[in-house]
N, C-alpha and C. Protein backbone atom coordinates (compact mmCIF):
# COMPACT_ATOMS: atom_id res chain seq x y z
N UNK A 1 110.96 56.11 31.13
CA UNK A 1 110.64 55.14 32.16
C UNK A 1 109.19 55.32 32.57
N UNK A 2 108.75 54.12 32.81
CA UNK A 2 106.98 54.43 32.91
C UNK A 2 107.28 53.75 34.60
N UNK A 3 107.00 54.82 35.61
CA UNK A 3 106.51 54.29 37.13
C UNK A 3 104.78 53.86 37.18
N UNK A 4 104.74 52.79 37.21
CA UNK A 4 103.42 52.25 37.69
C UNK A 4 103.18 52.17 39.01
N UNK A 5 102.26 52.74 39.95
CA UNK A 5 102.00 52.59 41.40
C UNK A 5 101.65 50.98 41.96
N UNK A 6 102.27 50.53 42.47
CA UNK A 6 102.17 48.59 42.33
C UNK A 6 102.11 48.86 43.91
N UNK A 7 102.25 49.31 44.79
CA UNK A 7 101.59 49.39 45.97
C UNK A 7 102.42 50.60 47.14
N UNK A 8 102.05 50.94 48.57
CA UNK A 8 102.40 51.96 48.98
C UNK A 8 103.78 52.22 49.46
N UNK A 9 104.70 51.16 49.04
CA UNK A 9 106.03 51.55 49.03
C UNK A 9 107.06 52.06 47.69
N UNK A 10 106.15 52.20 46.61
CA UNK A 10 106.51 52.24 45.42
C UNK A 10 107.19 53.59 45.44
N UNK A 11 106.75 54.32 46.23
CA UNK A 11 106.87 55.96 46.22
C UNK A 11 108.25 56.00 46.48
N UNK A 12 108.15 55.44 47.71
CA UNK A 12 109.21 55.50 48.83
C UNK A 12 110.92 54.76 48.10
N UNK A 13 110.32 53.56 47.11
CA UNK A 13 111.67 53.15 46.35
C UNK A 13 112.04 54.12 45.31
N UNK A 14 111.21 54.97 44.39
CA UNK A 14 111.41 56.11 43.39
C UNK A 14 112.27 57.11 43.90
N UNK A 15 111.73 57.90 45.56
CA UNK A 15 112.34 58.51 46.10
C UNK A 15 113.80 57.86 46.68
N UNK A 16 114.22 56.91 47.15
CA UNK A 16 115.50 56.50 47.94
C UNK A 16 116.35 56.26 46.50
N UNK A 17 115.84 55.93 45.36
CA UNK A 17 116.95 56.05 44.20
C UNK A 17 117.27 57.15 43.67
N UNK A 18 116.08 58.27 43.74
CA UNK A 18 116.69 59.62 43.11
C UNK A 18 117.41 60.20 43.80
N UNK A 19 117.51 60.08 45.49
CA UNK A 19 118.20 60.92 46.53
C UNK A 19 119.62 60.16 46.32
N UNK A 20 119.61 58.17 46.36
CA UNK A 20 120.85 57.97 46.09
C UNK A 20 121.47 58.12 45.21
N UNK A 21 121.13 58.19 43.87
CA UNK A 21 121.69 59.21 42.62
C UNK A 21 122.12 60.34 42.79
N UNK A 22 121.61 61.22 43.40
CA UNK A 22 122.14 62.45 43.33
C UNK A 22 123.13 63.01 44.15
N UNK A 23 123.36 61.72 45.75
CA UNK A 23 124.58 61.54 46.51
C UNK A 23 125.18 60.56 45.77
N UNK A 24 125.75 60.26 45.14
CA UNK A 24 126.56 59.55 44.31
C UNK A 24 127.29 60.20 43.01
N UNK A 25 126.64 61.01 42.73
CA UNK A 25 126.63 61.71 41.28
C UNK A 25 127.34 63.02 41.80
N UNK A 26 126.84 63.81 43.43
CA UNK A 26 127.95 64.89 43.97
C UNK A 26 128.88 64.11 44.52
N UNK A 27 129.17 63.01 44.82
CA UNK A 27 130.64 62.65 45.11
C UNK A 27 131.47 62.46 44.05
N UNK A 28 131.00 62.07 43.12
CA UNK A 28 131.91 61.82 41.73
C UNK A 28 132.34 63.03 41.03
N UNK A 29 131.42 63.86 41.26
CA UNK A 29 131.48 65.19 40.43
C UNK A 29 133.07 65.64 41.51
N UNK A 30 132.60 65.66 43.22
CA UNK A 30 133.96 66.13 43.72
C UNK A 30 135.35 65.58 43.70
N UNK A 31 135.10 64.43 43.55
CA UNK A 31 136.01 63.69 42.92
C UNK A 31 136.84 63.66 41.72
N UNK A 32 136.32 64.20 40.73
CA UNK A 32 136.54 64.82 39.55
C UNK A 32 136.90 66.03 39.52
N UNK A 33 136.13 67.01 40.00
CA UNK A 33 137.38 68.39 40.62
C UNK A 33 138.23 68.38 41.65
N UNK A 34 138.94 67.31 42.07
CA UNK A 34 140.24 67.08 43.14
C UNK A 34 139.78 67.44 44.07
N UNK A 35 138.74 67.83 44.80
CA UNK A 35 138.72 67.76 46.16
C UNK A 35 138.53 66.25 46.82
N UNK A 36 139.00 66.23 47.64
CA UNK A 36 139.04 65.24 48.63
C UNK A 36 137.74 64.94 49.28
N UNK A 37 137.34 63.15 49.42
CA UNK A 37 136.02 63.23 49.81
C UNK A 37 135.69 63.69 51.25
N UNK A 38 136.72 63.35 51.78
CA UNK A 38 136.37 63.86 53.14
C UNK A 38 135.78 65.46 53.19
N UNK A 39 136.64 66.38 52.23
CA UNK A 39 135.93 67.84 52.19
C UNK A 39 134.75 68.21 51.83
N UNK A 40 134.03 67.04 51.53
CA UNK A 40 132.80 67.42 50.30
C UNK A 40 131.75 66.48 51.97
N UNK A 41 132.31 65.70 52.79
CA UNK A 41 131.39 65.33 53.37
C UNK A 41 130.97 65.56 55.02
N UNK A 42 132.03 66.56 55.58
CA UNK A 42 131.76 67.55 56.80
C UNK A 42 132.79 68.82 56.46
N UNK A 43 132.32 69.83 56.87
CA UNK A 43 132.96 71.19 56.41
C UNK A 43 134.20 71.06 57.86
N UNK A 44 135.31 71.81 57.73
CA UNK A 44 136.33 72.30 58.61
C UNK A 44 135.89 72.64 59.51
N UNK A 45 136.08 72.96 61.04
CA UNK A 45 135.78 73.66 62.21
C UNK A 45 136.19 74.74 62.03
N UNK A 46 135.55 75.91 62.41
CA UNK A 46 136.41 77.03 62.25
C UNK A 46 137.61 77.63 62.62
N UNK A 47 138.67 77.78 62.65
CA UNK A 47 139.84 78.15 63.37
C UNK A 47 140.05 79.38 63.40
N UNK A 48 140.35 79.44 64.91
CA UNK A 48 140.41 80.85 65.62
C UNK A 48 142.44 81.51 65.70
N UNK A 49 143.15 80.80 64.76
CA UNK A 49 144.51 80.59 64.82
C UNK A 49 144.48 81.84 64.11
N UNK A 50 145.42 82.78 64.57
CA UNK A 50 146.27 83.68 63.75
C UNK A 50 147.52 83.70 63.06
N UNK A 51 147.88 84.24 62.52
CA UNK A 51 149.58 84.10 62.07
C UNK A 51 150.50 85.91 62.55
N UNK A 52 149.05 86.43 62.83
CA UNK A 52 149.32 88.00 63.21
C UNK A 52 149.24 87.84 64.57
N UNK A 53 150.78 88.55 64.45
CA UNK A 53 151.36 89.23 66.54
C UNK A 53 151.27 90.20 66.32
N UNK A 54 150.37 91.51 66.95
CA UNK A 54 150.90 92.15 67.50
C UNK A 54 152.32 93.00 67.95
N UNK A 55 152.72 94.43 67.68
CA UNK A 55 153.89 94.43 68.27
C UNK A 55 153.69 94.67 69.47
N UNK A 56 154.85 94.54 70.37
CA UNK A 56 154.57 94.92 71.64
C UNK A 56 154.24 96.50 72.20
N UNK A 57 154.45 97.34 71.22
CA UNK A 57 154.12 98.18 71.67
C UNK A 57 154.85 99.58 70.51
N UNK A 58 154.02 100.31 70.11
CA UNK A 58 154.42 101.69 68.82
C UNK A 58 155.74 102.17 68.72
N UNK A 59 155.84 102.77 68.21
CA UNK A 59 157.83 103.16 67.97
C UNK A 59 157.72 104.45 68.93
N UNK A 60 156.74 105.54 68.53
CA UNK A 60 156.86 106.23 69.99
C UNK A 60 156.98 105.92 70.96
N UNK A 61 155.96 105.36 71.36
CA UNK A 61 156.25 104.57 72.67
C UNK A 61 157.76 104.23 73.15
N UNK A 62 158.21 103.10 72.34
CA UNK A 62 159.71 102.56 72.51
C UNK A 62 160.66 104.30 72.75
N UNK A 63 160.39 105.25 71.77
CA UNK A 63 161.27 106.42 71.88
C UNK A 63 161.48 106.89 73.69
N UNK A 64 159.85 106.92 73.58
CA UNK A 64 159.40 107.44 75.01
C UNK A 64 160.26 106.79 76.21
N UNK A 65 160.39 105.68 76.20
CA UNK A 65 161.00 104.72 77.41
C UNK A 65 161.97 104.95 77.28
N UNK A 66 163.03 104.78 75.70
CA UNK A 66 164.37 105.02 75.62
C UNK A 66 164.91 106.56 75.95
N UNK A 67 163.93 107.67 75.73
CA UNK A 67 164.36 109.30 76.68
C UNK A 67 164.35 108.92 77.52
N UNK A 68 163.32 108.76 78.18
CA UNK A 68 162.57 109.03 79.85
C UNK A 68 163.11 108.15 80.22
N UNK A 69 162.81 106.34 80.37
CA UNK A 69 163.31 105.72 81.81
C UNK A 69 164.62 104.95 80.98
N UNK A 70 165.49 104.98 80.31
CA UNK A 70 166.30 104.10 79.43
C UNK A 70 166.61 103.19 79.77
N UNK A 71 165.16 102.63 78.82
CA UNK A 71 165.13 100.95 78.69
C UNK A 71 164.20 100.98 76.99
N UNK A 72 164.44 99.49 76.56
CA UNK A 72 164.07 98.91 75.54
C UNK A 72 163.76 97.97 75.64
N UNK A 73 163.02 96.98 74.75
CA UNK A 73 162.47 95.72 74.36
C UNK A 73 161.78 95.59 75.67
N UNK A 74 160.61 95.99 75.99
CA UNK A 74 159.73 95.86 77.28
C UNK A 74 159.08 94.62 76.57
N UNK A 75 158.60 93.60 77.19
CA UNK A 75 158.22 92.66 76.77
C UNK A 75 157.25 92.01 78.37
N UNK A 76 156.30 91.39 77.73
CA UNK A 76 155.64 90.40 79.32
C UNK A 76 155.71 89.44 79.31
N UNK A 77 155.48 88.01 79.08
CA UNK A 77 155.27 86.85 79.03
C UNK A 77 154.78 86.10 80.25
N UNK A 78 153.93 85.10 79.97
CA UNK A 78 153.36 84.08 81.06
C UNK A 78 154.73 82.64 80.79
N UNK A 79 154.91 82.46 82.06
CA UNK A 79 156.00 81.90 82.06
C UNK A 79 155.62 80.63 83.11
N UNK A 80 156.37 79.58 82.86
CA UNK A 80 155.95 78.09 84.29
C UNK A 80 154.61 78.10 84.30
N UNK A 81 153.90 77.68 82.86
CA UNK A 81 152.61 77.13 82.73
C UNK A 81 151.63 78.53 83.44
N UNK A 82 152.09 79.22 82.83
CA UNK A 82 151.23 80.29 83.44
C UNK A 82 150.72 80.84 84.79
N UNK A 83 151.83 80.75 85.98
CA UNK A 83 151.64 80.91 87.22
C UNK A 83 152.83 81.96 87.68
N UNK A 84 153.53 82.22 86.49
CA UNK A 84 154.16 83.62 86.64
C UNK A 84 154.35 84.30 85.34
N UNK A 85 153.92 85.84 85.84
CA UNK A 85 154.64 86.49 84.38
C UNK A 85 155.70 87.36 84.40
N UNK A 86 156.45 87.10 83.74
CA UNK A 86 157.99 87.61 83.51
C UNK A 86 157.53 89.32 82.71
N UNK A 87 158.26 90.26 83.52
CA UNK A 87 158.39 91.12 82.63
C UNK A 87 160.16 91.58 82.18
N UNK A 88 160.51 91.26 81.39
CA UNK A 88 161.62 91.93 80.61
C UNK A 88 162.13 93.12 79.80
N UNK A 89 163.15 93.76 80.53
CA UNK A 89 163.55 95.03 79.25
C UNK A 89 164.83 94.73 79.24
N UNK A 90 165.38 95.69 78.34
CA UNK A 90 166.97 96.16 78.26
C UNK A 90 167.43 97.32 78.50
N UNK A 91 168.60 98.01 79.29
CA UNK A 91 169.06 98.82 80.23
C UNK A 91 169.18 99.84 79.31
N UNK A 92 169.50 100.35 78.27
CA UNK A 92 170.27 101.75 77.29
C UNK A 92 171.02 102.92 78.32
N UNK A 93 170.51 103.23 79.65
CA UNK A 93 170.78 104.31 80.27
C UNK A 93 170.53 103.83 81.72
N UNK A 94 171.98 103.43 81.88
CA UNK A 94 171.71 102.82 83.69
C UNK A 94 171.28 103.67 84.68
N UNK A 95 171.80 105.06 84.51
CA UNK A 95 171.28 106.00 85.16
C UNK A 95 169.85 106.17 85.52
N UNK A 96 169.07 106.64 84.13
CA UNK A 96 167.61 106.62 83.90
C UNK A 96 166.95 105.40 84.65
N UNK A 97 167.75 104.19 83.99
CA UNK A 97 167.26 103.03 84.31
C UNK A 97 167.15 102.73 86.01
N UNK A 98 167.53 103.05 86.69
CA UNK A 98 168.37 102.76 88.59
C UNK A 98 166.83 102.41 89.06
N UNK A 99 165.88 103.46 88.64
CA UNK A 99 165.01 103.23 89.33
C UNK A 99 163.77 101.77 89.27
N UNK A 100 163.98 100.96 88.21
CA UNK A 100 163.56 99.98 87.41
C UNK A 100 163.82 99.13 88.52
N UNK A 101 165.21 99.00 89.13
CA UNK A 101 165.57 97.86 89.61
C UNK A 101 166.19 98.09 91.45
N UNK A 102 165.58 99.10 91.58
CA UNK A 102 165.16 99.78 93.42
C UNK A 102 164.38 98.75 93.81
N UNK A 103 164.69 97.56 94.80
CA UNK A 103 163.77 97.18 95.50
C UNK A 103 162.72 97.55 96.38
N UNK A 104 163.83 98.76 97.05
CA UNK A 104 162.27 99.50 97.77
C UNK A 104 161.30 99.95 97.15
N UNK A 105 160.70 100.27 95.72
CA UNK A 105 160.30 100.89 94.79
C UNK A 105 159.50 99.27 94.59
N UNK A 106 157.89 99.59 94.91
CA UNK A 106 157.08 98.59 94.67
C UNK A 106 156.62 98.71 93.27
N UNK A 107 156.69 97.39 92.69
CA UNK A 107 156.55 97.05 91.81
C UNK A 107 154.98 95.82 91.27
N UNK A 108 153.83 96.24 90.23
CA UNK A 108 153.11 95.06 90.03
C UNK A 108 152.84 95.80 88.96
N UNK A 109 151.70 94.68 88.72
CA UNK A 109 151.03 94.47 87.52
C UNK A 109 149.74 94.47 87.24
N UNK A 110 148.75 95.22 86.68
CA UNK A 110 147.72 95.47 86.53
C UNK A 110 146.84 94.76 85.13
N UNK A 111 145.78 93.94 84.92
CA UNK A 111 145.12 93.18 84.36
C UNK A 111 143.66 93.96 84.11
N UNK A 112 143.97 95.05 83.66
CA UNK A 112 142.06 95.74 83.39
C UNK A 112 141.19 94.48 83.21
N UNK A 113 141.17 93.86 81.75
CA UNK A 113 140.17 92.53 81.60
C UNK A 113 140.05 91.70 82.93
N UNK A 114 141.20 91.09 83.33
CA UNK A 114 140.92 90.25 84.71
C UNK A 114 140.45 90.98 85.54
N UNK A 115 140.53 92.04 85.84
CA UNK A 115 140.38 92.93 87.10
C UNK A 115 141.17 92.19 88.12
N UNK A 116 142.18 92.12 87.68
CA UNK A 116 144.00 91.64 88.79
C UNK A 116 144.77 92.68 88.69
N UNK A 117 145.55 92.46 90.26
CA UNK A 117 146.78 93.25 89.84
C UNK A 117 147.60 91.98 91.26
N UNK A 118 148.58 91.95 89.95
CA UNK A 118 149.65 91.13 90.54
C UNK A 118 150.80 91.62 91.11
N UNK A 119 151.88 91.02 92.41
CA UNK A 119 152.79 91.50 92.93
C UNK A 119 153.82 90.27 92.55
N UNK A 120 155.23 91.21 93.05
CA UNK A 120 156.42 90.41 92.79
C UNK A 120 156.23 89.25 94.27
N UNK A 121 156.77 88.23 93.97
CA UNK A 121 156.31 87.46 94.98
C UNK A 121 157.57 87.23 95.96
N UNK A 122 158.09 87.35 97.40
CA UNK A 122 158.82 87.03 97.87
C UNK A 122 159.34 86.03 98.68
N UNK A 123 159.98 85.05 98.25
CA UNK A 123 160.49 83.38 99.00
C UNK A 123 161.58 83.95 100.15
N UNK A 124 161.20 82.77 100.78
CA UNK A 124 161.98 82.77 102.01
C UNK A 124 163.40 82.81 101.87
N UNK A 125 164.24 82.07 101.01
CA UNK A 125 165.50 81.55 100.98
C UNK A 125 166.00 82.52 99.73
N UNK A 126 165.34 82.74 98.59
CA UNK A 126 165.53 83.73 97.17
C UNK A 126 165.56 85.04 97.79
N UNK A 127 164.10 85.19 98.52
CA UNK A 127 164.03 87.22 98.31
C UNK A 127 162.90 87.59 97.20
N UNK A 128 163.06 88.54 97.16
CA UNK A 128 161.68 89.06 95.73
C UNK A 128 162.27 88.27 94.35
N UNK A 129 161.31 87.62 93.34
CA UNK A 129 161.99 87.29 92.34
C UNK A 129 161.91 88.09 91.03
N UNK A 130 163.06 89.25 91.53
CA UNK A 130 163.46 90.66 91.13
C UNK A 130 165.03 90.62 90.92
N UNK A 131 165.13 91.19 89.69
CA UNK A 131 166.63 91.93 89.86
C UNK A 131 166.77 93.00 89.96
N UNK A 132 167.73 93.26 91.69
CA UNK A 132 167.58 94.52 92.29
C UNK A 132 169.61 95.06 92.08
N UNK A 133 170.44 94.42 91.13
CA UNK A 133 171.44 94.97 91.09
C UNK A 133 171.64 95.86 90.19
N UNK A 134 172.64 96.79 89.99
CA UNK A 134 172.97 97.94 89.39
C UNK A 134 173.02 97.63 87.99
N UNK A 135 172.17 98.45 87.43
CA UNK A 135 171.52 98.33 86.08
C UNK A 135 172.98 98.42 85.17
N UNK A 136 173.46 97.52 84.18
CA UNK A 136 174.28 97.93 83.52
C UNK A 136 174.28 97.78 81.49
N UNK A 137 174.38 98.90 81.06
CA UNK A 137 174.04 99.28 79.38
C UNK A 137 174.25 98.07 78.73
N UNK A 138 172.76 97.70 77.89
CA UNK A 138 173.42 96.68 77.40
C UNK A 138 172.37 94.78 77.65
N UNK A 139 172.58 95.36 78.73
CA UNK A 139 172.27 93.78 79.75
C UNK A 139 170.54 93.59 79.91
N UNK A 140 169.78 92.36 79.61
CA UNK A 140 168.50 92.44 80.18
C UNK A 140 168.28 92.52 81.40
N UNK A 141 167.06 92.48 81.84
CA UNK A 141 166.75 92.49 83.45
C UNK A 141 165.31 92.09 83.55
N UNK A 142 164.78 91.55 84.54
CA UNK A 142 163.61 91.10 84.71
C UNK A 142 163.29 91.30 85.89
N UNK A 143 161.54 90.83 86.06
CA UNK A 143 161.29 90.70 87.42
C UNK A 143 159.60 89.86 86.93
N UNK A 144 159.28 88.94 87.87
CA UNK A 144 158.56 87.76 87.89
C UNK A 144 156.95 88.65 88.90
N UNK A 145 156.07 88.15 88.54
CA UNK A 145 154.67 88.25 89.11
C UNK A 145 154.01 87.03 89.31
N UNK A 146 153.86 86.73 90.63
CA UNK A 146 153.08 85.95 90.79
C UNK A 146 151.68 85.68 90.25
N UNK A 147 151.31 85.21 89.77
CA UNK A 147 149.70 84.74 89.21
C UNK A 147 149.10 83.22 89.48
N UNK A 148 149.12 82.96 90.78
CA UNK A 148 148.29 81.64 91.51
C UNK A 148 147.22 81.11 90.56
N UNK A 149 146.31 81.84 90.26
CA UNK A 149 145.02 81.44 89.69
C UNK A 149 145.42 81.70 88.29
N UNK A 150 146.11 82.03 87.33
CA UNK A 150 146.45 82.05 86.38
C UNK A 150 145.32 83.13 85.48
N UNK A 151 144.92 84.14 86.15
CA UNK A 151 144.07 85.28 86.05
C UNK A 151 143.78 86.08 84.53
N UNK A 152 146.14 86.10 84.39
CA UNK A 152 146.11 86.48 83.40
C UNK A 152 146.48 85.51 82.32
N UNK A 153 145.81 86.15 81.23
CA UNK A 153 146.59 85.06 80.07
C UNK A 153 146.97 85.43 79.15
N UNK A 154 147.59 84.85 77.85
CA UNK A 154 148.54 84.94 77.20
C UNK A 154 147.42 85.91 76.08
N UNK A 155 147.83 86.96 75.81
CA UNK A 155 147.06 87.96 74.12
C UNK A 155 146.10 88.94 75.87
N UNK A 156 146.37 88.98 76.97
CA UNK A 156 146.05 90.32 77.65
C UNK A 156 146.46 91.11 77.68
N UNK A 157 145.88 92.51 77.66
CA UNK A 157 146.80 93.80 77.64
C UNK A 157 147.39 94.09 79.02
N UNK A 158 148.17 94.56 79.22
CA UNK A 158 148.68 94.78 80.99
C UNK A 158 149.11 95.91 80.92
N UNK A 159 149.20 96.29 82.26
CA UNK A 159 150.26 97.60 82.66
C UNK A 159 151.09 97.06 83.55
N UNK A 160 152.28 97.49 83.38
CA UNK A 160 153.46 97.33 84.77
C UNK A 160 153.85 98.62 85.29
N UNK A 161 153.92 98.55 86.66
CA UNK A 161 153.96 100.00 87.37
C UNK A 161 155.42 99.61 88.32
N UNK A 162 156.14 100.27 88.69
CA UNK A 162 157.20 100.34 89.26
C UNK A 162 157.51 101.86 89.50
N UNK A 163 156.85 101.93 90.99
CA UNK A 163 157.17 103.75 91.19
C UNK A 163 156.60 104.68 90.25
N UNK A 164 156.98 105.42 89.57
CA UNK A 164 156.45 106.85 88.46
C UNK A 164 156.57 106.05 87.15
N UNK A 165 157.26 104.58 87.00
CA UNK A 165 157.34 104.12 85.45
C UNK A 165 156.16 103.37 85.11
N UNK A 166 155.57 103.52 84.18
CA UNK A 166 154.35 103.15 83.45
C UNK A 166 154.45 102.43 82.79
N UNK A 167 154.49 101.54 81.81
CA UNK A 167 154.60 100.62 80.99
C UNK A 167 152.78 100.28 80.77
N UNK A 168 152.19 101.20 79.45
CA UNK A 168 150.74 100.23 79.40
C UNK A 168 150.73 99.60 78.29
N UNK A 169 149.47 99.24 78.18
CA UNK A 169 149.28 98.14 76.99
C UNK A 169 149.97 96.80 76.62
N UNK A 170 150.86 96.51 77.13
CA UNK A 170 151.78 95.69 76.23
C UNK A 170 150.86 94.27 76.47
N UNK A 171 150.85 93.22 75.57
CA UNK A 171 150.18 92.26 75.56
C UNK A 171 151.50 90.99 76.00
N UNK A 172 150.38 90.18 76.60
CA UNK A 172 151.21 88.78 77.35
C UNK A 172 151.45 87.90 76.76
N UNK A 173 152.76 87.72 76.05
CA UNK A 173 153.02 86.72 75.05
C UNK A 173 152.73 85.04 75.48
C-alpha cells in the first residue's frame, strides 16, 4: 500500500484504521477462544466473598469448656438485623453448667475491634433476655446482648464473660 500525504488529516485516517483493526481483530481473536465479549471488554470487580468459615473455636478449647464449665457448641451470632447478639451453647454437665445460667451472675460481651462491651438487656414485662432456668443435659440455652448501634458485626472476634467463665475469640456469625 503506498500512503501519499494528500493533506493534514491523512495521518489521523491511517491512524483511526490501524487502531480500529486491531480492536476488531482482539475481539474476534476472543471470540474464537470462547471467551465471552463482555470478558474481553471490562475486567470483574474484585470479590471479597469467601467460601472459608472459620471454626468457632479449636478442639482444645471445646475439651476445655466440656471439663471445666460443661458446655458445648458455644456459638455467637448477630441476630434481628444486627441489634442483638445471641450467644448459644449446649448443657453436657448441668452441674458445671448452673453457673452459665445464675441471673445474679452478670453477664456481657466484649468487642476488642469495636472497643464495646455489650450487656444482656432487661424489658419491663420479659425480664433479662436470658435463660435463667435449671440447666438440663442435653438442651441448648442462650442469652441475647443488646447492640443499639450495631457496633458489632458479623466475622468479629468476641469474648463472653459470665462470672469466672470466659469464652474468647469466637467469631460473630
Amino acid at each position: 500500500m503506498n500512503y501519499k500525504h494528500s493533506g493534514p488529516c491523512a495521518g489521523l485516517t491511517i491512524l483511526a484504521t490501524i487502531l480500529s483493526g486491531t480492536i476488531i481483530g482482539g475481539r474476534a481473536w476472543a471470540q474464537a477462544a470462547g471467551t465471552p465479549l463482555a470478558a474481553t471488554t471490562s475486567p470483574a470487580p474484585p470479590s471479597n466473598a469467601t467460601h472459608y468459615h472459620p471454626s468457632h473455636f479449636p478442639k482444645k478449647a471445646g475439651e476445655y469448656y466440656d471439663l471445666i464449665w460443661g458446655v458445648d457448641s458455644l456459638s455467637v451470632k448477630a441476630v434481628e438485623s444486627g441489634e442483638l447478639i445471641r450467644f448459644s451453647y449446649r448443657v453436657l454437665n448441668p452441674d458445671k453448667a448452673r453457673v452459665l445460667n445464675d441471673k445474679k451472675i452478670e453477664a456481657f460481651l466484649d468487642s476488642p475491634k469495636a472497643n464495646a462491651r455489650l450487656v444482656i438487656p432487661s424489658l419491663e414485662k420479659v425480664g433479662q433476655l436470658r435463660q435463667v432456668n435449671t440447666p438440663e443435659a442435653g438442651r441448648l440455652y442462650w442469652m441475647a446482648f443488646s447492640n443499639p448501634r450495631r457496633t458489632v458485626k458479623r466475622g468479629d472476634h468476641v469474648s463472653v464473660v459470665i462470672g469466672q467463665f470466659h469464652a474468647d475469640g469466637l467469631v460473630v456469625e
